[in-house]
Protein backbone atom coordinates (compact mmCIF):
# COMPACT_ATOMS: atom_id res chain seq x y z
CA UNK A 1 21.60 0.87 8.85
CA UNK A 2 20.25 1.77 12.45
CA UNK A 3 17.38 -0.80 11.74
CA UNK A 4 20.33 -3.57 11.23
CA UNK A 5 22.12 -2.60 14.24
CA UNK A 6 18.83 -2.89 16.27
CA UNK A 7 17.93 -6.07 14.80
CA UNK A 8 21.36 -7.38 15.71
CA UNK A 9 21.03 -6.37 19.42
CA UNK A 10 17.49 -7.77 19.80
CA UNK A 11 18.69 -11.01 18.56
CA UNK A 12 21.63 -10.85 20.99
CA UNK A 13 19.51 -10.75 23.74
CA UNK A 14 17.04 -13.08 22.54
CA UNK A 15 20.09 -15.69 22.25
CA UNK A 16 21.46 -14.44 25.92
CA UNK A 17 18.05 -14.94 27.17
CA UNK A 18 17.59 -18.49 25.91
CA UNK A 19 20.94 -19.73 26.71
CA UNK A 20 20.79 -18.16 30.37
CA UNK A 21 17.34 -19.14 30.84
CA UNK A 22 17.79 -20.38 34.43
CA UNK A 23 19.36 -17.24 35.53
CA UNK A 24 16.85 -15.18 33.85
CA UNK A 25 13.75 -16.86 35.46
CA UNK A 26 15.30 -16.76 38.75
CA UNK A 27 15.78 -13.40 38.42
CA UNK A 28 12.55 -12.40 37.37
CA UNK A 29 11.41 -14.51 39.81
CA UNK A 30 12.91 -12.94 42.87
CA UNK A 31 11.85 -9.81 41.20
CA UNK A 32 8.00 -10.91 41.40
CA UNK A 33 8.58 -12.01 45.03
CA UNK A 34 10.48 -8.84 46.03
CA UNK A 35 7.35 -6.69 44.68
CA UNK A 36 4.63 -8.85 45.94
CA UNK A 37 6.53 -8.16 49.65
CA UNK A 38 6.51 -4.49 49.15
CA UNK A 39 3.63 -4.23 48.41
CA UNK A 40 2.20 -6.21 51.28
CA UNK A 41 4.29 -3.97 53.06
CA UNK A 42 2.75 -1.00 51.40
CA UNK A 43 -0.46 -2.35 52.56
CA UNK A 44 0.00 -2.65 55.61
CA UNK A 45 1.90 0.84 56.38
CA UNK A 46 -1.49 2.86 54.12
CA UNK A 47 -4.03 3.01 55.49
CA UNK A 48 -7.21 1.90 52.65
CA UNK A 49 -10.12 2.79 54.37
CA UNK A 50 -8.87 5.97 55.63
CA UNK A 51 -8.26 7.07 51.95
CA UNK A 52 -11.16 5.91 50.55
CA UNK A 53 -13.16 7.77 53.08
CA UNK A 54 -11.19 10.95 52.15
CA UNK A 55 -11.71 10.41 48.50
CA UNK A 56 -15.47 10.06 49.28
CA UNK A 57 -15.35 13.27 51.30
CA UNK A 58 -13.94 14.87 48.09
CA UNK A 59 -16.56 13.86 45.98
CA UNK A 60 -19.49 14.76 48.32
CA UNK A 61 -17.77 18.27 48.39
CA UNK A 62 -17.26 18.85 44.55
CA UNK A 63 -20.84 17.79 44.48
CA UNK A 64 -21.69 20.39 47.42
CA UNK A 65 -19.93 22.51 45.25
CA UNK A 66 -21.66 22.50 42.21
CA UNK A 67 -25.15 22.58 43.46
CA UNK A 68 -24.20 25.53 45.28
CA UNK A 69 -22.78 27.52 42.08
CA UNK A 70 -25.62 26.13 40.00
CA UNK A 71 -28.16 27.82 42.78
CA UNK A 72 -26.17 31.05 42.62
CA UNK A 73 -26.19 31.17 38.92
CA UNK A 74 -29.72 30.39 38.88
CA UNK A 75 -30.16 33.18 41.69
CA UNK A 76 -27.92 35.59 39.57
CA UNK A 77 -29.97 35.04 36.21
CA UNK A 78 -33.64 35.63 37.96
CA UNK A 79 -32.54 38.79 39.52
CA UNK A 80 -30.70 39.85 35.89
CA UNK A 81 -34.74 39.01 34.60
CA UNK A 82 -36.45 41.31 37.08
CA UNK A 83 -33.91 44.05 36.49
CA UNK A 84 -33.92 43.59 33.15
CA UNK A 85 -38.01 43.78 33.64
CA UNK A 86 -37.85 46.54 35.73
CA UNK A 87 -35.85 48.75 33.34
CA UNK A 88 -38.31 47.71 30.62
CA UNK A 89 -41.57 49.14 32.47
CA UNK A 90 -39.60 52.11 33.49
């Protein structure tokens, strides 16, 4: 039953859409315009550069980052080896 009642409203609007056509296009129309405006807008108001220098700054420091906890771990297993050594010659 529900798939009947869904067909029915699809075709509704199908038929609404074709007979309105004009109005519909206009519509969608303005709608494109309206967005393409904001978003120049957007542009204009963010700053791109500035962002994509932060995001670089990011990824240079998550890099940082793991290099530097990669050397400690590396650090933390040799000195678990010469203990470990150690213990074994004593």
């Amino acid at each position: 039953m529900l798939p009947f009642i869904a067909g029915i409203a699809v075709g509704a609007g199908a038929v609404y859409a074709y007979n309105n056509s004009d109005k519909v296009k206009e519509k969608l129309d303005s709608g494109i315009t309206k967005t393409k405006e904001n978003l120049e807008e957007l542009k204009t108001k963010v700053d791109v550069e500035k962002i994509k220098s932060k995001i670089a700054e990011t990824k240079e420091c998550i890099k940082n980052k793991t290099k530097t906890n990669k050397e400690e771990v590396k650090e933390d297993t040799e000195i678990k080896e010469k203990e470990d050594t150690n213990d074994k010659k004593d």
